[in-house]
PDB file of N, CA and C in Angstrom:
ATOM      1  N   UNK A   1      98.526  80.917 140.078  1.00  0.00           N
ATOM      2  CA  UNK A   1      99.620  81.230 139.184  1.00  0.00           C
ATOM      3  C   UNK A   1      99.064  81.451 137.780  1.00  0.00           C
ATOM      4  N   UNK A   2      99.672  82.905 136.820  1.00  0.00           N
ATOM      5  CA  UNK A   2      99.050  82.812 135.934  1.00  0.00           C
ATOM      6  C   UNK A   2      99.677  81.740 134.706  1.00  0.00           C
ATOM      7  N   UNK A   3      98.897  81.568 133.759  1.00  0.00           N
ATOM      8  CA  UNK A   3      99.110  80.963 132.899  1.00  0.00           C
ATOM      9  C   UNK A   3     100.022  81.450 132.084  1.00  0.00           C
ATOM     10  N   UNK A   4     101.258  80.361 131.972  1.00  0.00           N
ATOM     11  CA  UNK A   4     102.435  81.096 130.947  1.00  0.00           C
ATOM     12  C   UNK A   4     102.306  80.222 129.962  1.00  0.00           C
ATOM     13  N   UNK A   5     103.029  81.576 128.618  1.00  0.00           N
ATOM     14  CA  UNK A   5     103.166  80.744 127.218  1.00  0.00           C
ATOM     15  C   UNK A   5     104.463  80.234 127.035  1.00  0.00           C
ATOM     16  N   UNK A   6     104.854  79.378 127.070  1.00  0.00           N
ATOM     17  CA  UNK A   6     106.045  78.338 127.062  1.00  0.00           C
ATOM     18  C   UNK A   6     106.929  78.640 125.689  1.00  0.00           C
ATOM     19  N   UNK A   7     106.035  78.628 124.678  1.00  0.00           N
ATOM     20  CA  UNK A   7     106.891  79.336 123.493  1.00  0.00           C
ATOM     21  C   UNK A   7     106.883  80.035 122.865  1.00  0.00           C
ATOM     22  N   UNK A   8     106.421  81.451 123.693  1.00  0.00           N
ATOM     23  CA  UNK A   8     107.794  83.012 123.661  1.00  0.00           C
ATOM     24  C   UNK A   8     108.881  82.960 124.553  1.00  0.00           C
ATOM     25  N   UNK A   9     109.848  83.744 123.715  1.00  0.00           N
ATOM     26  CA  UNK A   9     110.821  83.963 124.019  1.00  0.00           C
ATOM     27  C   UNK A   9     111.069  84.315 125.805  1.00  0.00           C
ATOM     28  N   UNK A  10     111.519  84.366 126.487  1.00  0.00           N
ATOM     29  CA  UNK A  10     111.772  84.841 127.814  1.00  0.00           C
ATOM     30  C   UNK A  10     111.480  86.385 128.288  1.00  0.00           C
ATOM     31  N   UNK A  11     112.321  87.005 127.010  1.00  0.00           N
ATOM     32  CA  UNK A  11     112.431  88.733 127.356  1.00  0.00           C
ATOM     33  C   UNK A  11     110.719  89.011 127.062  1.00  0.00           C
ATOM     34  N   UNK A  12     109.945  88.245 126.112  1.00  0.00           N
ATOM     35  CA  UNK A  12     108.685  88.959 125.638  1.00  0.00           C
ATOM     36  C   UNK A  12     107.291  88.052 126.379  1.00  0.00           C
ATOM     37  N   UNK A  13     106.911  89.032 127.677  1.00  0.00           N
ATOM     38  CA  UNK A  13     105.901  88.819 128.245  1.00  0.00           C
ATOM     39  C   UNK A  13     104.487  88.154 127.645  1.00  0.00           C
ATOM     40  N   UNK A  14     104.097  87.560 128.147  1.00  0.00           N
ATOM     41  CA  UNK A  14     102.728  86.975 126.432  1.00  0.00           C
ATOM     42  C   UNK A  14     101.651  88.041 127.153  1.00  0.00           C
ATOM     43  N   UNK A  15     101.673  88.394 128.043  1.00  0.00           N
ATOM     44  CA  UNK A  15     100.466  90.075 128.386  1.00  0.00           C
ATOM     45  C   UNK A  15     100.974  91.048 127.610  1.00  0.00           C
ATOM     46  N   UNK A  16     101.812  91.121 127.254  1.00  0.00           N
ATOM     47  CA  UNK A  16     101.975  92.115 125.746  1.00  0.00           C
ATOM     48  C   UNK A  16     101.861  91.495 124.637  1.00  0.00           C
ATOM     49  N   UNK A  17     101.933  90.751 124.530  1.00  0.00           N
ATOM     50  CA  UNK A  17     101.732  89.631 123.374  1.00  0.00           C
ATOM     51  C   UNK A  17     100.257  90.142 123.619  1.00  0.00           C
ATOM     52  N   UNK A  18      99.200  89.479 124.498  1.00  0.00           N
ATOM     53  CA  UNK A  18      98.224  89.520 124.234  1.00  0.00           C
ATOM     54  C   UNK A  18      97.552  91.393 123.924  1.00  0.00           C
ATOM     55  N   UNK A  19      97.973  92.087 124.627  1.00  0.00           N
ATOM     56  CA  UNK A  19      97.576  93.136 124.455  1.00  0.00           C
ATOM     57  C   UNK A  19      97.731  93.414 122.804  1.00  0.00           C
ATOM     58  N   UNK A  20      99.111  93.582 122.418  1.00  0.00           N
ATOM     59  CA  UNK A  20      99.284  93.432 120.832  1.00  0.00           C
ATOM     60  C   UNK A  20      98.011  92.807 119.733  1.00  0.00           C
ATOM     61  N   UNK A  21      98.030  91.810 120.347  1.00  0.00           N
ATOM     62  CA  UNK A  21      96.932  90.695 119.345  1.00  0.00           C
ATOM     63  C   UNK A  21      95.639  91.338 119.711  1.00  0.00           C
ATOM     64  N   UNK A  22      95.087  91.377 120.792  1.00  0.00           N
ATOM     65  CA  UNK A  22      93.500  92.432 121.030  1.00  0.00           C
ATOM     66  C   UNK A  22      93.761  93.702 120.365  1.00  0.00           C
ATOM     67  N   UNK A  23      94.124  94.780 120.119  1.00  0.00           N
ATOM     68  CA  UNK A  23      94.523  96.244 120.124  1.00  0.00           C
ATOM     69  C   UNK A  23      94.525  95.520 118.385  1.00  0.00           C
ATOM     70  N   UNK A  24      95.617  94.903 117.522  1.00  0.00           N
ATOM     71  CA  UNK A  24      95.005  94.554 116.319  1.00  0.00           C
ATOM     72  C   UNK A  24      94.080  94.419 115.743  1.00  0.00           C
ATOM     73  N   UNK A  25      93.496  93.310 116.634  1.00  0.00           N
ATOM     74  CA  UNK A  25      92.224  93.189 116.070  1.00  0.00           C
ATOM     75  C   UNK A  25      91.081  94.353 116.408  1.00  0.00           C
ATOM     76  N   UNK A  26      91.458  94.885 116.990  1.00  0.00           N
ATOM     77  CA  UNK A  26      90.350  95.874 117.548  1.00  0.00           C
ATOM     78  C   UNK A  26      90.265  96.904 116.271  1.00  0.00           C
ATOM     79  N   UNK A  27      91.775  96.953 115.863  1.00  0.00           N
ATOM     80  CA  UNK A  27      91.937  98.264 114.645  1.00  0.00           C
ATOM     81  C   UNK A  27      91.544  97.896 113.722  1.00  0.00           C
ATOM     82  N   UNK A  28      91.577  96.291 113.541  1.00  0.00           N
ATOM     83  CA  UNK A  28      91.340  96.144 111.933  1.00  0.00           C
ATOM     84  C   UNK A  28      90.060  95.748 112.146  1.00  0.00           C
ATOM     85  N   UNK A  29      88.797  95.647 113.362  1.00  0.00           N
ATOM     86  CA  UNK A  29      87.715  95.702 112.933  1.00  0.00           C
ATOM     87  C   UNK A  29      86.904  96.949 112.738  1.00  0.00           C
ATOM     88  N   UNK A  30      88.269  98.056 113.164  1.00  0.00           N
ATOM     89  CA  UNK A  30      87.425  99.131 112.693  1.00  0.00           C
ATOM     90  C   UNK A  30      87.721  99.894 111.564  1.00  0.00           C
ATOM     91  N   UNK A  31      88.889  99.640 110.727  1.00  0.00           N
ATOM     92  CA  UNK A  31      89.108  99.782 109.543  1.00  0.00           C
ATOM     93  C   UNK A  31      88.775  99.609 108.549  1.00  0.00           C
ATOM     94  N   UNK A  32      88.453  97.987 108.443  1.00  0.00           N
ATOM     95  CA  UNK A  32      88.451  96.357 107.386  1.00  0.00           C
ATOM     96  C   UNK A  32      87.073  96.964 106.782  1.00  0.00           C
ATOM     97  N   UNK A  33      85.904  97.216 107.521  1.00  0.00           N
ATOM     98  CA  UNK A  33      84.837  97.636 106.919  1.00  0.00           C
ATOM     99  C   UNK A  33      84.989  98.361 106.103  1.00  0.00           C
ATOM    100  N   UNK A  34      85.255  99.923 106.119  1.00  0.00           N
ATOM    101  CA  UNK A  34      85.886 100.917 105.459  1.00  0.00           C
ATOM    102  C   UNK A  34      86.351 100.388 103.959  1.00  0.00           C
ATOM    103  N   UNK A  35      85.418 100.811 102.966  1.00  0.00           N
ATOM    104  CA  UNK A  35      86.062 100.332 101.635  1.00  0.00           C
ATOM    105  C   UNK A  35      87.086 100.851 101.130  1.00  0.00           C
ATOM    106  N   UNK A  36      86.894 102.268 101.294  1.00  0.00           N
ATOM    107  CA  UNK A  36      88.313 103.095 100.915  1.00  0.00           C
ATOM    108  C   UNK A  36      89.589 103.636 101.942  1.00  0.00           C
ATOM    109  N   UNK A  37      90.163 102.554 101.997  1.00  0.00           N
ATOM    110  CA  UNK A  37      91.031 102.552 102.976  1.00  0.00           C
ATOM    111  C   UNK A  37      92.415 103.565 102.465  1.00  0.00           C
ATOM    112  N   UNK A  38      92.409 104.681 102.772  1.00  0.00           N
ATOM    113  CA  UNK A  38      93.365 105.654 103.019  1.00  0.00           C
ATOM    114  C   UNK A  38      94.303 105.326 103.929  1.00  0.00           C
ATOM    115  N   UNK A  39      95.198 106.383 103.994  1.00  0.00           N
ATOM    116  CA  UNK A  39      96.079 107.044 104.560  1.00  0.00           C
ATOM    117  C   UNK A  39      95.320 107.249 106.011  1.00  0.00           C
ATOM    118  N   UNK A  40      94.224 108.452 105.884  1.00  0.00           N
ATOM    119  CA  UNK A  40      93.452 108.935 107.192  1.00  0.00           C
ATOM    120  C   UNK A  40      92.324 107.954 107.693  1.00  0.00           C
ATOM    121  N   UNK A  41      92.088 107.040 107.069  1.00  0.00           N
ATOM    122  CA  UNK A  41      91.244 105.822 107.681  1.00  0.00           C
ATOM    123  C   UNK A  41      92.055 104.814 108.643  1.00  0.00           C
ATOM    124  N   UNK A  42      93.119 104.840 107.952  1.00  0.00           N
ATOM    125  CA  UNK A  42      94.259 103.348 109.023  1.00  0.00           C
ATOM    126  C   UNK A  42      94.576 104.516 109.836  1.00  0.00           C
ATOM    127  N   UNK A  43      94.867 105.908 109.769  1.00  0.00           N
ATOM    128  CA  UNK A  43      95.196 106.792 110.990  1.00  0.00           C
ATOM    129  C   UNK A  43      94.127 106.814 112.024  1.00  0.00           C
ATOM    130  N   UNK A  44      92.945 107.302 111.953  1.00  0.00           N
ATOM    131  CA  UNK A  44      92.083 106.704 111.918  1.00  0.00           C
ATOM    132  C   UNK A  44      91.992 105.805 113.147  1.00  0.00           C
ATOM    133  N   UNK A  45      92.156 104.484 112.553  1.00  0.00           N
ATOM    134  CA  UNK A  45      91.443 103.775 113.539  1.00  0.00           C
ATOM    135  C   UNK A  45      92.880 102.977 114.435  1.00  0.00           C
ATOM    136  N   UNK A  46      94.031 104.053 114.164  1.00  0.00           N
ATOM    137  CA  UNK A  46      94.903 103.606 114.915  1.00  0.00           C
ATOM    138  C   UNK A  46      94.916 104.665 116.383  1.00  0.00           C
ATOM    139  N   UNK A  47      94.328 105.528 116.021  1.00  0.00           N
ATOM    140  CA  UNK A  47      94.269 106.479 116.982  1.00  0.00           C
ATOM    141  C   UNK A  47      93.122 106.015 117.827  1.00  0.00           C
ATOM    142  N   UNK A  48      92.377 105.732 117.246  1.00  0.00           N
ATOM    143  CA  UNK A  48      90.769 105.208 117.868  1.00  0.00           C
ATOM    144  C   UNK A  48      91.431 103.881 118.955  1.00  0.00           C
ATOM    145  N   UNK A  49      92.138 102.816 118.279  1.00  0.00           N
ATOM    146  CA  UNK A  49      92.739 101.718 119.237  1.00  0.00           C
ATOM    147  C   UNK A  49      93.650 102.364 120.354  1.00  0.00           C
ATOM    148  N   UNK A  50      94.376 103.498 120.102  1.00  0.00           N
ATOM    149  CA  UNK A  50      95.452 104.012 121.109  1.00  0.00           C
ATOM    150  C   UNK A  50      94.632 104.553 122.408  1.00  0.00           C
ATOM    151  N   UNK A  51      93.858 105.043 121.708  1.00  0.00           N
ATOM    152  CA  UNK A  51      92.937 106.142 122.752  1.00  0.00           C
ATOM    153  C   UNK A  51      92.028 105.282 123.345  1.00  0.00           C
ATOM    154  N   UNK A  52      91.552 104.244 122.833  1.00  0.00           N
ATOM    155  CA  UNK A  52      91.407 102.910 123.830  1.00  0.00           C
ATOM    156  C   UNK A  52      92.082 102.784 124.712  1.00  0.00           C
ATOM    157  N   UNK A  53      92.917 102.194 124.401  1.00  0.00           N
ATOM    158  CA  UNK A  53      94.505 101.576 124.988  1.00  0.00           C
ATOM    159  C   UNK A  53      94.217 102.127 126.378  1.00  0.00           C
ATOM    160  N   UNK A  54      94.692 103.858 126.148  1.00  0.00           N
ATOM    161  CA  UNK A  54      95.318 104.726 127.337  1.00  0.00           C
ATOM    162  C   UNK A  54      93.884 104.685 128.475  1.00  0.00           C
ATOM    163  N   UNK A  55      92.275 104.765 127.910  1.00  0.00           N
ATOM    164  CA  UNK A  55      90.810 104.784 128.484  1.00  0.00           C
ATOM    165  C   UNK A  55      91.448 103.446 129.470  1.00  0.00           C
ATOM    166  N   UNK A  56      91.554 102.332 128.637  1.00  0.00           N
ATOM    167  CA  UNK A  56      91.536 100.933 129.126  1.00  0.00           C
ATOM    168  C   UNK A  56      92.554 101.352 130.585  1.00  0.00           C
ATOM    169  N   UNK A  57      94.321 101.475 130.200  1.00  0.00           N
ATOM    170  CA  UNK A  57      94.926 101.667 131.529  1.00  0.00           C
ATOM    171  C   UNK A  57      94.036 102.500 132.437  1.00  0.00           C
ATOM    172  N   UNK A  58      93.987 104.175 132.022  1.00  0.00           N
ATOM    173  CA  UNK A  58      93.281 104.839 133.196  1.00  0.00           C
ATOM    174  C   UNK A  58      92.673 104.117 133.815  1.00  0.00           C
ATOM    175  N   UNK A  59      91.344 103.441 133.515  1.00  0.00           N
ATOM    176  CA  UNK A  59      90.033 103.131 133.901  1.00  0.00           C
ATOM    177  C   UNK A  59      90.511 101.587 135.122  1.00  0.00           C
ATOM    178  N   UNK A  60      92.113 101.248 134.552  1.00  0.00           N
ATOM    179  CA  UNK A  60      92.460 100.045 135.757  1.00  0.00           C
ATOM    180  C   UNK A  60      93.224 100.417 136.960  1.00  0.00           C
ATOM    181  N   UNK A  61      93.418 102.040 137.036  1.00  0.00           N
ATOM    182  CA  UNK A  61      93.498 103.057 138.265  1.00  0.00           C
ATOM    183  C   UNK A  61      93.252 102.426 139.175  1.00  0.00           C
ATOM    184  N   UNK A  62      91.617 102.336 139.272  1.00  0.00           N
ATOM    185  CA  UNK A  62      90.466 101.948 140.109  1.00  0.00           C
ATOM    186  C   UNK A  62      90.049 100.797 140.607  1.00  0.00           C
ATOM    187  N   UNK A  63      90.341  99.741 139.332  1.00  0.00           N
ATOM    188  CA  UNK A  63      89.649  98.558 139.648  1.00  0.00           C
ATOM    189  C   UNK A  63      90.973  97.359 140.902  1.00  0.00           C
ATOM    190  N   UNK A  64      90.189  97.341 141.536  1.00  0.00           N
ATOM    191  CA  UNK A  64      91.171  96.515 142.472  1.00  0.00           C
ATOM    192  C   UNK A  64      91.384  95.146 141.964  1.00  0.00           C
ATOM    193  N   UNK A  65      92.590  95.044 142.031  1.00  0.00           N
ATOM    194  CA  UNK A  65      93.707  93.938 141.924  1.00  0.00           C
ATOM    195  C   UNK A  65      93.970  94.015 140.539  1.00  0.00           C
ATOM    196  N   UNK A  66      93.858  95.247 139.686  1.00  0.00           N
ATOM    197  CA  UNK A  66      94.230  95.366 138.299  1.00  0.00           C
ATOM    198  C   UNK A  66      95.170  96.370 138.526  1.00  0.00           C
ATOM    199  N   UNK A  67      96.593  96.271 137.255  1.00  0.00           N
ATOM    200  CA  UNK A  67      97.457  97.280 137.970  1.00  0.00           C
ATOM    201  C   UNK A  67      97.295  98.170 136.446  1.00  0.00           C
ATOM    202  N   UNK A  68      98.299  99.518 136.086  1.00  0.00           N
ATOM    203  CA  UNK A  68      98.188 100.378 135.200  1.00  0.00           C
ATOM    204  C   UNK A  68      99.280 100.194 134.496  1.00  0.00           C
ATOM    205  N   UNK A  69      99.353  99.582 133.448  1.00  0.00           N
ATOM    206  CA  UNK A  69     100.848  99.861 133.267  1.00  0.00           C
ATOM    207  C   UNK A  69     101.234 100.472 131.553  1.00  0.00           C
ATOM    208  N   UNK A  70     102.162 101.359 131.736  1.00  0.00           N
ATOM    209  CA  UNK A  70     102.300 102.070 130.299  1.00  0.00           C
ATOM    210  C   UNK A  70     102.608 100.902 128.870  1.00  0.00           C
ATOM    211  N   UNK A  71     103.772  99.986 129.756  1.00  0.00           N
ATOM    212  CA  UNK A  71     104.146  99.252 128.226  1.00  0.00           C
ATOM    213  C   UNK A  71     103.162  98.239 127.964  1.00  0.00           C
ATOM    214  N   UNK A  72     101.641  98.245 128.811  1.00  0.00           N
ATOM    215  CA  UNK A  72     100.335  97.278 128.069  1.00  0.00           C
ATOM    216  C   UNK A  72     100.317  98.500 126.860  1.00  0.00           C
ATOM    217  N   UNK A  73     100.135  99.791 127.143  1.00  0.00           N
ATOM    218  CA  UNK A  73      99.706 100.599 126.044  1.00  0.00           C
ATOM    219  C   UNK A  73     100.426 101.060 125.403  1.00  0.00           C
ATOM    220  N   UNK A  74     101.916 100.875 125.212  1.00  0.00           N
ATOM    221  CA  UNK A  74     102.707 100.778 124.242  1.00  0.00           C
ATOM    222  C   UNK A  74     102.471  99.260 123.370  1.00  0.00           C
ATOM    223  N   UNK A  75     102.189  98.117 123.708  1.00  0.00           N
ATOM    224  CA  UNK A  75     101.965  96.875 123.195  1.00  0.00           C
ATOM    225  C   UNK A  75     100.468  97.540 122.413  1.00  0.00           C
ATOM    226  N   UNK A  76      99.739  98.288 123.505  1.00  0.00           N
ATOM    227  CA  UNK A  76      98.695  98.210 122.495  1.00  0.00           C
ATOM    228  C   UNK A  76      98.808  98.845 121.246  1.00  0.00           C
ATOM    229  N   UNK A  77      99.270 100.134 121.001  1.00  0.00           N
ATOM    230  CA  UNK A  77      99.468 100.455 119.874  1.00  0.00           C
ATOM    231  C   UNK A  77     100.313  99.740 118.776  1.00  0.00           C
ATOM    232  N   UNK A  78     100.850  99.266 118.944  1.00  0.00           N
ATOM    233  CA  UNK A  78     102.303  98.842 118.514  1.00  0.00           C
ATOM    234  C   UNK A  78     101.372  97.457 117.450  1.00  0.00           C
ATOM    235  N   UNK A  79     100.899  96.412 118.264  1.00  0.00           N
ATOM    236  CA  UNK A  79      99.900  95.541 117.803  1.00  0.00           C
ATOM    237  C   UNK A  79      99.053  96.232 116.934  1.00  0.00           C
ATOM    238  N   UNK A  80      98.384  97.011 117.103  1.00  0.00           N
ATOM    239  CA  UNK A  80      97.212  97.794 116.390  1.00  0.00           C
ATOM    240  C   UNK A  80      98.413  98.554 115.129  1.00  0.00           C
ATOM    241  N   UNK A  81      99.096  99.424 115.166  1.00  0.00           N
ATOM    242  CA  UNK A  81      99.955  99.838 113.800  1.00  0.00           C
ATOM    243  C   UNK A  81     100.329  98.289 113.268  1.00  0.00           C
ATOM    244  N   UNK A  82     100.576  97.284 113.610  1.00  0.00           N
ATOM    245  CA  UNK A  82     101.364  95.907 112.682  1.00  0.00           C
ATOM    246  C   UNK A  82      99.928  95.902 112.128  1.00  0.00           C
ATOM    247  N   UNK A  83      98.496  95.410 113.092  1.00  0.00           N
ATOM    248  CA  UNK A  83      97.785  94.968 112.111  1.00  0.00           C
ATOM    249  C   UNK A  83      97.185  95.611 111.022  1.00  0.00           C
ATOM    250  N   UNK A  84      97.134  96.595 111.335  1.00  0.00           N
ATOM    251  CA  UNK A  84      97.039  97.882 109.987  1.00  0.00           C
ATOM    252  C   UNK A  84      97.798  97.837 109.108  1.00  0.00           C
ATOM    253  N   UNK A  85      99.116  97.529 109.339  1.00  0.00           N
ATOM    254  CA  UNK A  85     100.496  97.634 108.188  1.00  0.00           C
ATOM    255  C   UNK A  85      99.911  97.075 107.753  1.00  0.00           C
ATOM    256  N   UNK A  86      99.579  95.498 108.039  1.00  0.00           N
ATOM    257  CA  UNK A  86      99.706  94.295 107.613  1.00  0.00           C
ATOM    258  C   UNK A  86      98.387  94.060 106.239  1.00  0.00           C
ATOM    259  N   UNK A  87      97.248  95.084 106.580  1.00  0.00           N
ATOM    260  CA  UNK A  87      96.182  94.853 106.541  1.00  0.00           C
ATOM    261  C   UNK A  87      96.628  95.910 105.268  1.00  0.00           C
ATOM    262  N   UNK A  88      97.212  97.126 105.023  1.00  0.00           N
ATOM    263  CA  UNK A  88      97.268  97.647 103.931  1.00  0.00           C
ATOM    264  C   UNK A  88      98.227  97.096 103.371  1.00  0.00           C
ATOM    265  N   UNK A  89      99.211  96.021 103.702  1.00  0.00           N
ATOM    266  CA  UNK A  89      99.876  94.904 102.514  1.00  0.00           C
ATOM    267  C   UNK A  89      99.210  94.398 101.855  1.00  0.00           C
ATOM    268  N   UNK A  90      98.313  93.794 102.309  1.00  0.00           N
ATOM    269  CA  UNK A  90      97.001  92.653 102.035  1.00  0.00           C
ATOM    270  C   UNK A  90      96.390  93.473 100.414  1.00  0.00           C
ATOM    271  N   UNK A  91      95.887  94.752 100.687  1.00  0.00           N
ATOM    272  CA  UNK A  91      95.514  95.264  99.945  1.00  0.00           C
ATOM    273  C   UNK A  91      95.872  95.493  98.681  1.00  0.00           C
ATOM    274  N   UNK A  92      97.476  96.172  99.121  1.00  0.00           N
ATOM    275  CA  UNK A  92      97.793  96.903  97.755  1.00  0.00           C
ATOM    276  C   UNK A  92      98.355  95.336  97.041  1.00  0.00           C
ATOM    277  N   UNK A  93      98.560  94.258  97.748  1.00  0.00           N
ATOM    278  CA  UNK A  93      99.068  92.972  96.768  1.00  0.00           C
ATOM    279  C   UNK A  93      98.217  92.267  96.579  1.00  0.00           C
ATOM    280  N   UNK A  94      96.691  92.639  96.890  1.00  0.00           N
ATOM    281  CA  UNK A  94      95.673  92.099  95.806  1.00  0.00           C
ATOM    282  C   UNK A  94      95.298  92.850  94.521  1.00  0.00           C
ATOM    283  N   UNK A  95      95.697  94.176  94.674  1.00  0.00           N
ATOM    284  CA  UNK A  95      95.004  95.059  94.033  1.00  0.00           C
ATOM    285  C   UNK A  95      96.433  94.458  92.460  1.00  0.00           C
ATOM    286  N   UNK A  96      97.608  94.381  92.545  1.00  0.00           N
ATOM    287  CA  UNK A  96      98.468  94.092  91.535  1.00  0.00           C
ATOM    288  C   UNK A  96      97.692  92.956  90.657  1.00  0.00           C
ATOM    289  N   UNK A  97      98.238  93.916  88.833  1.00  0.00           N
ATOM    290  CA  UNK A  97      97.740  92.792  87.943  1.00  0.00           C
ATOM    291  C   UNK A  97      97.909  91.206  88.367  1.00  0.00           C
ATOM    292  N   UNK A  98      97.422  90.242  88.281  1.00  0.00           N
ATOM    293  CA  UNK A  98      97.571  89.201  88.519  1.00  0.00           C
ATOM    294  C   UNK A  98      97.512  88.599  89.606  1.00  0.00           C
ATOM    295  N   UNK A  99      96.922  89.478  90.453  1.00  0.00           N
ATOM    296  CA  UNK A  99      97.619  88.690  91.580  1.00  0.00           C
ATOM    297  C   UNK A  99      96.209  88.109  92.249  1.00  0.00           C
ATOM    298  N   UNK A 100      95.126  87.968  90.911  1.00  0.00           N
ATOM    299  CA  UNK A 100      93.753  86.932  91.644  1.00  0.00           C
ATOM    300  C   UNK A 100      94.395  85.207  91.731  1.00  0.00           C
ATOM    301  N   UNK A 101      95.424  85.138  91.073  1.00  0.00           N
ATOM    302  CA  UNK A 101      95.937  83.343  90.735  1.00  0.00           C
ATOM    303  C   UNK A 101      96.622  83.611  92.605  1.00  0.00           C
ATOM    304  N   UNK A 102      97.021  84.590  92.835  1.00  0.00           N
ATOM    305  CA  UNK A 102      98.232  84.425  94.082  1.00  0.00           C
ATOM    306  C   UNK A 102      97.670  83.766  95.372  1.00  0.00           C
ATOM    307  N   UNK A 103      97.620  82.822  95.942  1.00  0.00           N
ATOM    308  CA  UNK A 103      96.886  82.204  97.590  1.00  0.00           C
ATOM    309  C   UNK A 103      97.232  83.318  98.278  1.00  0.00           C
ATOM    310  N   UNK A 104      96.536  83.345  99.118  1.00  0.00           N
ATOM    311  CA  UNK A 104      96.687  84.110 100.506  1.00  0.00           C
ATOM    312  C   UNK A 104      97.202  83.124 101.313  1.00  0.00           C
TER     313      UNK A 104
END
């Protein structure tokens, strides 16, 4: 039996959960480096995580006892655009006067 997460919600599977949280991090380690983070850099490496994503399903076609399924790669993108949002919040509200006193 697989391992369930007890506190999500019912409707939200934690294998999209997890897909979300990998596919993030995947984008923002290929972004975060990137000093000049644009517009076409977070596009970028959101496309780079998607086009993962879809490699990753195809490629579980094949592998036995793995199944294919579209809404892992809707989770994946979806995760990967938040952590990007999230990651050009980060930015532009360090970059504001004052805001070296502000905690993260």
């Amino acid at each position: 039996m697989p391992h369930e997460a007890t506190w999500l919600p019912q409707w939200l599977p934690a294998d999209k959960v997890a897909h979300g949280l990998l596919f993030g991090v995947q984008a923002l380690l290929i972004a975060a480096p990137i000093r000049q983070r644009n517009l076409r850099v977070v596009t970028l490496a959101w496309v780079l995580a998607v086009v993962w994503g879809a490699a990753d399903e195809v490629h579980q076609l094949w592998v036995p006892g793995r199944t294919s399924d579209p809404w892992d790669w809707f989770a994946d993108g979806l995760g990967a655009a938040i952590a990007l949002a999230m990651l050009q919040f980060l930015a532009r509200w360090q970059r504001k006067p004052g805001s070296a006193s502000r905690p993260l």
